[in-house]
C-alpha atoms as a PDB file:
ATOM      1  CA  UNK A   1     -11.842 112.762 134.576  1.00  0.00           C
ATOM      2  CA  UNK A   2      -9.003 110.733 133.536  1.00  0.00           C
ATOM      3  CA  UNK A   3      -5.516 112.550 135.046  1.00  0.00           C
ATOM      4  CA  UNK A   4      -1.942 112.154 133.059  1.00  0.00           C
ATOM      5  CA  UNK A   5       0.805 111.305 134.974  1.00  0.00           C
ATOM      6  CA  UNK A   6       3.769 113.450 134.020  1.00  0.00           C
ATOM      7  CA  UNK A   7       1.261 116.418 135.176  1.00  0.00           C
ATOM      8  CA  UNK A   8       0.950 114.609 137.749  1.00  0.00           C
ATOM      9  CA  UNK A   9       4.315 113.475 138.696  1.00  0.00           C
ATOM     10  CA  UNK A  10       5.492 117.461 138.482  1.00  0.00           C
ATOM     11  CA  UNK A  11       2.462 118.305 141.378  1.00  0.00           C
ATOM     12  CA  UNK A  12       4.309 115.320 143.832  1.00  0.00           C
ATOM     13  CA  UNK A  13       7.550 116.670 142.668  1.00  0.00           C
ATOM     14  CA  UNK A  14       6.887 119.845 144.241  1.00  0.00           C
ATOM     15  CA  UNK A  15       4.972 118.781 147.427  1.00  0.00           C
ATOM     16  CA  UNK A  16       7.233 119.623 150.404  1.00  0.00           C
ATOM     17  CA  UNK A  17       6.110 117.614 152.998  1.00  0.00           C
ATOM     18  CA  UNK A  18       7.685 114.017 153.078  1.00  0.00           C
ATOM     19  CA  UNK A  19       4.816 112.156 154.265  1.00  0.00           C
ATOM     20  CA  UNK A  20       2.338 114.085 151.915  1.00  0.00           C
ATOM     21  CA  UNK A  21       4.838 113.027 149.382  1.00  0.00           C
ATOM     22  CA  UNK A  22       5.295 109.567 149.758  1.00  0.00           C
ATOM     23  CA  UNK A  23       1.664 108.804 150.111  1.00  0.00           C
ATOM     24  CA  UNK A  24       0.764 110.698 146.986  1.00  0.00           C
ATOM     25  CA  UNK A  25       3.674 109.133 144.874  1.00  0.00           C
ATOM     26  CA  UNK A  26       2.044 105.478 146.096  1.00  0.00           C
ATOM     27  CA  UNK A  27      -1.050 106.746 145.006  1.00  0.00           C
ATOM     28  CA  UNK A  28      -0.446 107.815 141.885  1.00  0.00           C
ATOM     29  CA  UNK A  29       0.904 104.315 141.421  1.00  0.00           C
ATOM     30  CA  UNK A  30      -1.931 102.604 142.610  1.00  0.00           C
ATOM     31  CA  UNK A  31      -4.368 104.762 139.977  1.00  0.00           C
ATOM     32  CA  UNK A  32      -2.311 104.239 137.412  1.00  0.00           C
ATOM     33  CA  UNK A  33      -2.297 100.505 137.735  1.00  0.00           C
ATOM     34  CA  UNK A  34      -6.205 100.729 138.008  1.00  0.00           C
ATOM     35  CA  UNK A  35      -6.130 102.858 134.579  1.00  0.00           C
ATOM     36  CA  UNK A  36      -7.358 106.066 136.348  1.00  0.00           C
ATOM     37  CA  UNK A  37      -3.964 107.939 134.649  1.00  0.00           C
ATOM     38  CA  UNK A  38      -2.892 108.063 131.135  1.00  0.00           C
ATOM     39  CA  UNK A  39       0.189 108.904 129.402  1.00  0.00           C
ATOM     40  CA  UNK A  40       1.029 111.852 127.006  1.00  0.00           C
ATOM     41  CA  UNK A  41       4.525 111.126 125.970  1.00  0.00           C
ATOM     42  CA  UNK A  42       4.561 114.566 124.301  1.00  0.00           C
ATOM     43  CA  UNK A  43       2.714 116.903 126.354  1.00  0.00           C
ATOM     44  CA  UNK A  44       4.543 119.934 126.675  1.00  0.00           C
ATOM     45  CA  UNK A  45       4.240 120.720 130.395  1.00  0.00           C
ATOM     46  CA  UNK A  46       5.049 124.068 131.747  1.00  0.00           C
ATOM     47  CA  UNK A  47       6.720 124.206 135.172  1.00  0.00           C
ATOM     48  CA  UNK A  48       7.423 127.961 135.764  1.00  0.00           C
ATOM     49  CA  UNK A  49       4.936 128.354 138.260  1.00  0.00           C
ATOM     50  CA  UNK A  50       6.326 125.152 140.719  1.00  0.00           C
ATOM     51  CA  UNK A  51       8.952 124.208 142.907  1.00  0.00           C
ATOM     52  CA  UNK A  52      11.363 122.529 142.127  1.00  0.00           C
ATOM     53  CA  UNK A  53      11.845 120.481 144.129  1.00  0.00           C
ATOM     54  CA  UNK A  54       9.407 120.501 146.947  1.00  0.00           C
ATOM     55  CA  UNK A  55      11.216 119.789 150.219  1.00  0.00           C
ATOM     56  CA  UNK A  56      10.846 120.638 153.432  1.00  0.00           C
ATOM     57  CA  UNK A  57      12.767 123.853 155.994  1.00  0.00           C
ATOM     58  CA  UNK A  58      14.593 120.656 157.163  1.00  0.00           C
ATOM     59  CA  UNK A  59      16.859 118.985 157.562  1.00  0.00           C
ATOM     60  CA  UNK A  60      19.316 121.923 157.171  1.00  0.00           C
ATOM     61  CA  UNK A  61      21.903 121.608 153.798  1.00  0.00           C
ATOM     62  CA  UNK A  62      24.990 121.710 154.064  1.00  0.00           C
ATOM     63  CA  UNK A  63      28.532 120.626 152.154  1.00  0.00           C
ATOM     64  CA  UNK A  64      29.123 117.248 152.220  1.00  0.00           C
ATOM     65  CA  UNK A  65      32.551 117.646 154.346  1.00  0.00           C
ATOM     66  CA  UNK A  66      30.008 119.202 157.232  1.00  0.00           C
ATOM     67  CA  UNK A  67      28.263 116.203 157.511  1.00  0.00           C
ATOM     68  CA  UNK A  68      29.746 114.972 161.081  1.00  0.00           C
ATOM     69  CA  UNK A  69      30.348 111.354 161.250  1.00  0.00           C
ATOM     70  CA  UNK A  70      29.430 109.808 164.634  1.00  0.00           C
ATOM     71  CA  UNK A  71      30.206 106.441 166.034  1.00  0.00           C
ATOM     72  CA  UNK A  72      27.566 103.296 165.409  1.00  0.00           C
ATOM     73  CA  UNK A  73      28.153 102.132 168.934  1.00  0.00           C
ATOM     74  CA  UNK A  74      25.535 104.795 170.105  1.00  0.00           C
ATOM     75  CA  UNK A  75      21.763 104.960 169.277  1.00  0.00           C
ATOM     76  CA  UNK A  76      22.440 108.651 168.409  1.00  0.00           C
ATOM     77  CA  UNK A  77      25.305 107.533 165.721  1.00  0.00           C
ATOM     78  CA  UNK A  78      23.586 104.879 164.001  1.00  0.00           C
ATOM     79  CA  UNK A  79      20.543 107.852 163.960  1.00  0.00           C
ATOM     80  CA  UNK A  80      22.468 110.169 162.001  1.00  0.00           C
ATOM     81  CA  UNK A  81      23.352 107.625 159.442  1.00  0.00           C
ATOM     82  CA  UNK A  82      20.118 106.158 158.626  1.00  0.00           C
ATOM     83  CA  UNK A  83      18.494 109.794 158.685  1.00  0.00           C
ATOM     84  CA  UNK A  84      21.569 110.505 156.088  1.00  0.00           C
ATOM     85  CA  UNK A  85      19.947 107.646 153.496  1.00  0.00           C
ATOM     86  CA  UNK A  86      16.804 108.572 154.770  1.00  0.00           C
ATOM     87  CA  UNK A  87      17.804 111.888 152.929  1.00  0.00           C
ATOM     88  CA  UNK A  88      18.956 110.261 150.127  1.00  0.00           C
ATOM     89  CA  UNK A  89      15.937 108.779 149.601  1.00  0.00           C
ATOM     90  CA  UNK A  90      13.865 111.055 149.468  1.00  0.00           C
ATOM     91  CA  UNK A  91      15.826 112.832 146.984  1.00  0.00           C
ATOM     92  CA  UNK A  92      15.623 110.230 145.166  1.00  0.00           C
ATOM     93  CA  UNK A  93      11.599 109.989 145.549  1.00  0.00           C
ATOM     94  CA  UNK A  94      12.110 113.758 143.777  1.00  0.00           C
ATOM     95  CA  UNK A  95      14.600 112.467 141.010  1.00  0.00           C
ATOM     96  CA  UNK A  96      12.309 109.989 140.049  1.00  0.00           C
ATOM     97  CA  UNK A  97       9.458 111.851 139.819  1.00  0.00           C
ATOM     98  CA  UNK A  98      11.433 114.403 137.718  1.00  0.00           C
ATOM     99  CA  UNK A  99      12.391 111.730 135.397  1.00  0.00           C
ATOM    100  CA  UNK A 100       8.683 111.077 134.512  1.00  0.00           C
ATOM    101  CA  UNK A 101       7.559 114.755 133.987  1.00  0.00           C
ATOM    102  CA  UNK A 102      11.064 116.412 132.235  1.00  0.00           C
ATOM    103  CA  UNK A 103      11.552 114.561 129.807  1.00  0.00           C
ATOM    104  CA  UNK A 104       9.088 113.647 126.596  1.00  0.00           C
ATOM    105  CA  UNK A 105       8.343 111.342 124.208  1.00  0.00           C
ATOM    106  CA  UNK A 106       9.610 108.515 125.275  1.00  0.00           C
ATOM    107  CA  UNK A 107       8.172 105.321 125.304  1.00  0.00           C
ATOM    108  CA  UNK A 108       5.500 104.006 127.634  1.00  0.00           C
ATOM    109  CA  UNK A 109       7.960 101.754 129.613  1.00  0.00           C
ATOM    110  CA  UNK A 110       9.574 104.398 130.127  1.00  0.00           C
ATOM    111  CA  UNK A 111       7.508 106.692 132.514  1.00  0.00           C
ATOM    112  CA  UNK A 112       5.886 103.230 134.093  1.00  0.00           C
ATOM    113  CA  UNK A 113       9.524 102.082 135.160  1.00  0.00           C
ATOM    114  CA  UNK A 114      10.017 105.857 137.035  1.00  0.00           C
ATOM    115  CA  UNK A 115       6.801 105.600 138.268  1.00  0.00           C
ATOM    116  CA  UNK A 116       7.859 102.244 140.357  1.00  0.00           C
ATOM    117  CA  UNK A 117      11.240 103.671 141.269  1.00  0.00           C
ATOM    118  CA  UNK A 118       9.043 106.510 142.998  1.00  0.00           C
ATOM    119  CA  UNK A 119       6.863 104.528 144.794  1.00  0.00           C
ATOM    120  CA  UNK A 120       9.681 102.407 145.688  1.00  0.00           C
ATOM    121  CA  UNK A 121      11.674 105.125 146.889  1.00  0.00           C
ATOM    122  CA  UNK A 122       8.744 106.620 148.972  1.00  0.00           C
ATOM    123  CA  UNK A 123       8.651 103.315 150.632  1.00  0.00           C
ATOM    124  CA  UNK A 124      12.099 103.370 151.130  1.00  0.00           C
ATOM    125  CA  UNK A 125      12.081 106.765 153.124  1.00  0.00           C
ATOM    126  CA  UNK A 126       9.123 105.453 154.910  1.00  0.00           C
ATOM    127  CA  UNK A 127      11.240 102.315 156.402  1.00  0.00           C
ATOM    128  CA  UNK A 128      14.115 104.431 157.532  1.00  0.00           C
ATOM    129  CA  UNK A 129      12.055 107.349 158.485  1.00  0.00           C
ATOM    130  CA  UNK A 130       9.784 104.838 160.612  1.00  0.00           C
ATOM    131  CA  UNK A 131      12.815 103.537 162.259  1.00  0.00           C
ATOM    132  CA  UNK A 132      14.292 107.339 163.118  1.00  0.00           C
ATOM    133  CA  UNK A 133      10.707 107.721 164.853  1.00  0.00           C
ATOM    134  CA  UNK A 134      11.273 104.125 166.908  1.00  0.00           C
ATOM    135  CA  UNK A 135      14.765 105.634 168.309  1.00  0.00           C
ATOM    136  CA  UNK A 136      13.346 109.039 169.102  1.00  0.00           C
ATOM    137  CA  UNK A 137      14.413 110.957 166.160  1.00  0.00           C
ATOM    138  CA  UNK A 138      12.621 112.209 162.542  1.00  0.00           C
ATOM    139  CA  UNK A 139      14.002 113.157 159.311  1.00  0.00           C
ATOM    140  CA  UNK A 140      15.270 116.696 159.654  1.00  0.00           C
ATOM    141  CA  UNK A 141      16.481 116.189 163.232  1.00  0.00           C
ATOM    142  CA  UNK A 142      20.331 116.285 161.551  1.00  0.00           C
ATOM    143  CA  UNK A 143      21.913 118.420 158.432  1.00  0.00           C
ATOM    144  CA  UNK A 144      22.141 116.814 154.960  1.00  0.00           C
ATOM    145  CA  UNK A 145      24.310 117.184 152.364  1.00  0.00           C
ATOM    146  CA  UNK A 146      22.631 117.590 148.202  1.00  0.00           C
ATOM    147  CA  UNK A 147      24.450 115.714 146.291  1.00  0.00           C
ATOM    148  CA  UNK A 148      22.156 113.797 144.489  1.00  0.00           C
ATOM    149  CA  UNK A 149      19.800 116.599 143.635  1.00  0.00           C
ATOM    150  CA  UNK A 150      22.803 119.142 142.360  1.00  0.00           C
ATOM    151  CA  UNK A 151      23.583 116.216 139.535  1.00  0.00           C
ATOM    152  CA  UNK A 152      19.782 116.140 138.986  1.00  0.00           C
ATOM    153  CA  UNK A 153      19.538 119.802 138.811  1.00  0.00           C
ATOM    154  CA  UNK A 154      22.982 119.664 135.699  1.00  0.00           C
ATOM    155  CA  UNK A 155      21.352 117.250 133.909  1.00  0.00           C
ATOM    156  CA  UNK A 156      17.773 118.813 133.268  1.00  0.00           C
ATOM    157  CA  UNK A 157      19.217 119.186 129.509  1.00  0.00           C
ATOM    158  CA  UNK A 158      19.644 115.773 128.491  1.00  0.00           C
ATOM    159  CA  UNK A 159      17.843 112.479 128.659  1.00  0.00           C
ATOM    160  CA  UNK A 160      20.948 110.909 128.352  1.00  0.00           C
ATOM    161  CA  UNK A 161      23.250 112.723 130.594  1.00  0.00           C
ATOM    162  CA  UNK A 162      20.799 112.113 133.382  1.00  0.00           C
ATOM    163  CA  UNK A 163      20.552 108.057 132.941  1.00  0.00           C
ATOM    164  CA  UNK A 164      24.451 108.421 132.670  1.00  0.00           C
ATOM    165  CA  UNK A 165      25.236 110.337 135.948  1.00  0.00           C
ATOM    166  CA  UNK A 166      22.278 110.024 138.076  1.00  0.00           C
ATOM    167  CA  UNK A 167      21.404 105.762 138.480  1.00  0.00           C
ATOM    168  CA  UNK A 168      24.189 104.841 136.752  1.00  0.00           C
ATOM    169  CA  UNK A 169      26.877 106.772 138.805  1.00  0.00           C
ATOM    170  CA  UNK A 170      24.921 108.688 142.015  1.00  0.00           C
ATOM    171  CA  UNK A 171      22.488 105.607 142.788  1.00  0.00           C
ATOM    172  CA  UNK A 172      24.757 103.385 141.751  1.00  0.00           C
ATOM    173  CA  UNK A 173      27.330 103.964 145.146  1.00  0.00           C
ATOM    174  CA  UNK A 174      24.445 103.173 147.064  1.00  0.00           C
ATOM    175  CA  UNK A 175      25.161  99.283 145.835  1.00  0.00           C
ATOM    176  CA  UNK A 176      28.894  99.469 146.909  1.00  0.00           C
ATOM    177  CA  UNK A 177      27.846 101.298 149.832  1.00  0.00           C
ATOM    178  CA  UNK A 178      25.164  99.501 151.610  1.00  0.00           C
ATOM    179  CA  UNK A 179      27.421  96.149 152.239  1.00  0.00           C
ATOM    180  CA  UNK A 180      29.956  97.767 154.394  1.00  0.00           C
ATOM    181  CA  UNK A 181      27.571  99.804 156.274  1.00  0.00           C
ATOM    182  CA  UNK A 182      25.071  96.466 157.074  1.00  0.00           C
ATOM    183  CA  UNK A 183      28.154  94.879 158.462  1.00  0.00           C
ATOM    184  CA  UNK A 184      28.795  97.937 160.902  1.00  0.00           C
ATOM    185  CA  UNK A 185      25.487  97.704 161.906  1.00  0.00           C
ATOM    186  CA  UNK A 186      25.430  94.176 162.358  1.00  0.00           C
ATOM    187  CA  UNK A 187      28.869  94.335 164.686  1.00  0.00           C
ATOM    188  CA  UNK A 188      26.334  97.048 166.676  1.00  0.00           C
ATOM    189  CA  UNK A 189      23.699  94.311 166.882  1.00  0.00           C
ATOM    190  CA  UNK A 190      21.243  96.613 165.276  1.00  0.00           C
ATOM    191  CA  UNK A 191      19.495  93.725 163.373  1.00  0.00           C
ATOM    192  CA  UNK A 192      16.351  95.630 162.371  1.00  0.00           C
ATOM    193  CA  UNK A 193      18.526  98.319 160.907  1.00  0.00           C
ATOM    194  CA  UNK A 194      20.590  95.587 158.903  1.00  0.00           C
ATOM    195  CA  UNK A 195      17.100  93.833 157.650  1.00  0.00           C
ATOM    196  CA  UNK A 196      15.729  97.394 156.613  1.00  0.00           C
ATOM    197  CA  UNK A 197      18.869  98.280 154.306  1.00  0.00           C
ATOM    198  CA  UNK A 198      19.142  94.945 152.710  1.00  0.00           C
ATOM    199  CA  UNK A 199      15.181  95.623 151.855  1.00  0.00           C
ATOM    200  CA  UNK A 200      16.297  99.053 149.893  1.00  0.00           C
ATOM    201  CA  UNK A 201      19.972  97.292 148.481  1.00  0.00           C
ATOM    202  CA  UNK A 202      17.442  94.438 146.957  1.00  0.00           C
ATOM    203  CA  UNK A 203      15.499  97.400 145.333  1.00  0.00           C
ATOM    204  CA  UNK A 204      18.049  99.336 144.207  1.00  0.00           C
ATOM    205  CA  UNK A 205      19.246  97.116 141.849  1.00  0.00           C
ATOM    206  CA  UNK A 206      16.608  97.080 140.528  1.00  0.00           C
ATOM    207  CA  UNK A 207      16.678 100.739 139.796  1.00  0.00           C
ATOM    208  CA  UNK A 208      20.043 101.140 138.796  1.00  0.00           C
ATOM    209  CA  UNK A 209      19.126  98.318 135.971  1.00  0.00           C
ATOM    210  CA  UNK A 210      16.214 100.630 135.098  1.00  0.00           C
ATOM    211  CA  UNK A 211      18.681 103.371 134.475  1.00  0.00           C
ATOM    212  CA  UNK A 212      21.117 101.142 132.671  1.00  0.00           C
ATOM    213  CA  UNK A 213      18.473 100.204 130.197  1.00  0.00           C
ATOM    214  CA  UNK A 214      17.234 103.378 129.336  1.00  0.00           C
ATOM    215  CA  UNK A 215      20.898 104.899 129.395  1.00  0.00           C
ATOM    216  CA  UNK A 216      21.452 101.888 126.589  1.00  0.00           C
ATOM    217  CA  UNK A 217      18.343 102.795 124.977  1.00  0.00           C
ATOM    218  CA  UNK A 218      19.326 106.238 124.269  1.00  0.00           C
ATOM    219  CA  UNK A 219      22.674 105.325 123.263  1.00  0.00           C
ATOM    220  CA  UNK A 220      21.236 103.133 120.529  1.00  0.00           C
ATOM    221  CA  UNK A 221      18.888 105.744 119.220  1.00  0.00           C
ATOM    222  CA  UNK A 222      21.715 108.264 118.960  1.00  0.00           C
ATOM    223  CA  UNK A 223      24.289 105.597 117.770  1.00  0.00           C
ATOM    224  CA  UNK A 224      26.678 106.361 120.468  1.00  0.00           C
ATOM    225  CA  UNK A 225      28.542 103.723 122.010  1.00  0.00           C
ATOM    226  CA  UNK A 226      27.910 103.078 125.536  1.00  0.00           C
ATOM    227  CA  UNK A 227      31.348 103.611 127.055  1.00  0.00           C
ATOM    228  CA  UNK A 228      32.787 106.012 125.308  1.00  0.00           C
ATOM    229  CA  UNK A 229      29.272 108.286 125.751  1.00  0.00           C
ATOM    230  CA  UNK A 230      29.531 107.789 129.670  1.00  0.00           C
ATOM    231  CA  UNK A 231      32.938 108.870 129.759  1.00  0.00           C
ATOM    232  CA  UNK A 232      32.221 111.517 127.282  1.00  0.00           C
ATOM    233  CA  UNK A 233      29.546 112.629 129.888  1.00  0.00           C
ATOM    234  CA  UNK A 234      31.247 111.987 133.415  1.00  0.00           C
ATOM    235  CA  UNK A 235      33.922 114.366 132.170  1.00  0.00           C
ATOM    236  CA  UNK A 236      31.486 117.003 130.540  1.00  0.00           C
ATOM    237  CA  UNK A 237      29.284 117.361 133.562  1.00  0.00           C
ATOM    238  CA  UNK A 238      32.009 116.602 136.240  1.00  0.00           C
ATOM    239  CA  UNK A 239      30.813 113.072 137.748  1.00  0.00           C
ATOM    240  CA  UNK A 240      32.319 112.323 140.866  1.00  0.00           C
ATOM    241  CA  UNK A 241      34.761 109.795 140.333  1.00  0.00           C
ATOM    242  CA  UNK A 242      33.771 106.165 141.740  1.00  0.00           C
ATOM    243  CA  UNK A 243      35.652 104.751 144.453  1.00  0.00           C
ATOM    244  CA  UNK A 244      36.105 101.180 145.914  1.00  0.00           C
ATOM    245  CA  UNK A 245      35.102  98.874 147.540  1.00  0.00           C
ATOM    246  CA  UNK A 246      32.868  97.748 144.720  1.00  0.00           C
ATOM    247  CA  UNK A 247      30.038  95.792 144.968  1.00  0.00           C
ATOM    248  CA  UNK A 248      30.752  93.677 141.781  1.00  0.00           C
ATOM    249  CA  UNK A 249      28.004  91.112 142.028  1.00  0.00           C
ATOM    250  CA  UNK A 250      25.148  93.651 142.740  1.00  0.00           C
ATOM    251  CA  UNK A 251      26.534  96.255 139.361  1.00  0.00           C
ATOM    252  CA  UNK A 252      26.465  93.081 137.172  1.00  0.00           C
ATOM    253  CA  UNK A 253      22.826  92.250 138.467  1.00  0.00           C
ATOM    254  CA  UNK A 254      21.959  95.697 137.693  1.00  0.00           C
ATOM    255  CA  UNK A 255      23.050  95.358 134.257  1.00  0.00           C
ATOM    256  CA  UNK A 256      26.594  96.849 133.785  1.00  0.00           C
ATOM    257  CA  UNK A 257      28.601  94.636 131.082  1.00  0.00           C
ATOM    258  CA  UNK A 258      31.816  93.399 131.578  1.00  0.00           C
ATOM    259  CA  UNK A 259      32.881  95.722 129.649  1.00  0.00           C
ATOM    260  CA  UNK A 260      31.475  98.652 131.174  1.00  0.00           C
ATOM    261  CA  UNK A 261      33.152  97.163 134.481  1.00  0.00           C
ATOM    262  CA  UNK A 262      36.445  97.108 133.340  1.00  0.00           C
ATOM    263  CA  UNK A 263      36.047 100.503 131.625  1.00  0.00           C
ATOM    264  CA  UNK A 264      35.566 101.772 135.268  1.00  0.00           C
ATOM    265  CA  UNK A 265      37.939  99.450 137.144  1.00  0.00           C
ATOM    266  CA  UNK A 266      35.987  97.477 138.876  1.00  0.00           C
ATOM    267  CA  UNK A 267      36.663  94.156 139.441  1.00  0.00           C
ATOM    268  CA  UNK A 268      34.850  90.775 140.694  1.00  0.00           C
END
């Protein structure tokens, strides 16, 4: 029997368990690749019965001013930082995977560009979740803030308004982000940390671009301009407003214009 992946995205969306997760996201990669899973664009999928999203009792949530800070010099310190983008990450394993089943009738690109950023993503959690486990510690040792997933869960109306806030402005900090923190690391002589992140900055470019394009795409098919729609839609859904450093070089890889840039004042 041939499966369909946005059914099938919506049963690893709700999956709480983080390894059961990210080894049935990879999965569902791997079959689709083989041609084991088809796409229907259309499909009108109900989700009443599922959770949304699947995670697990822990790590505790909490407001993002509760989330303690702790020095890199110490093992524990650097522990609660990676298991904070280990978090992220596997958030955005369940954004991703919500991108694929929500919305319809797009085109086949489309759903196989989420698909990667899933598997991607559940790699990503498995690097930083692999080193928590080498220094004694596992995701949901710490509390976690849900930032990510409360702009996922305001944009479950709109195709566009999720491309907009979710790569384009939530993922998109993680390429500003990740510099600093690699050089903290680095000063703490945690090289295996520093090779790990660079790994996941690399990829995330990648994904930002993917939500640039399809953020474009939409645009074009409504015949919206690009600039004026994000702003339209940072201020509609209340964005959180971007702030420096900026990682110039890695936004224009990821496929923000010049124009886009300078719209949000960021500079090279």
């Amino acid at each position: 029997m041939t499966l369909e992946l946005r059914a099938q995205a919506l049963q690893c969306l709700s999956l709480n368990d983080p390894d059961t997760k990210c080894q049935a996201v990879k999965a569902l990669r791997e079959q689709y690749l083989q041609g084991q899973v088809k796409i229907a664009p259309t499909e009108k999928i109900n989700s009443d019965t599922i959770q949304i999203p699947g995670r697990p009792e822990k790590p505790l949530l909490v407001n993002p001013g509760l989330v303690k800070r702790r020095s890199m010099v110490t093992e524990e310190g650097r522990a609660v930082l990676i298991h904070a983008l280990a978090h992220i990450e596997f958030n955005a394993i369940n954004l991703a995977l919500d991108a694929i089943w929500r919305f319809e009738g797009l085109p086949q690109d489309y759903y196989e560009d989420w698909l990667k950023v899933a598997s991607e993503e559940a790699y990503h959690f498995q690097l930083l979740n692999g080193y928590l486990g080498s220094q004694g510690f596992s995701y949901g040792d710490f509390p976690a803030h849900n930032s990510l997933w409360e702009m996922v869960s305001k944009t479950t109306d709109s195709i566009l308004a999720r491309m907009a806030l979710v790569p384009r402005t939530m993922e998109s900090r993680g390429l500003d982000a990740l510099p600093p923190i690699q050089e903290k690391l680095e000063q703490a002589h945690d090289h295996e940390a520093v090779r790990l992140l660079q790994i996941i900055l690399n990829d995330e470019v990648g994904h930002v671009e993917i939500g640039n394009r399809w953020f474009n795409y939409e645009c074009q098919r409504q015949q919206l301009d690009p600039i004026q729609a994000y702003a339209n839609l940072a201020q509609q859904y209340e964005a959180p407003k971007l702030r420096g450093p900026f990682n110039y070089a890695a936004r224009k890889a990821a496929g923000f214009t010049d124009a886009e840039l300078e719209a949000l004042d960021i500079k090279a």
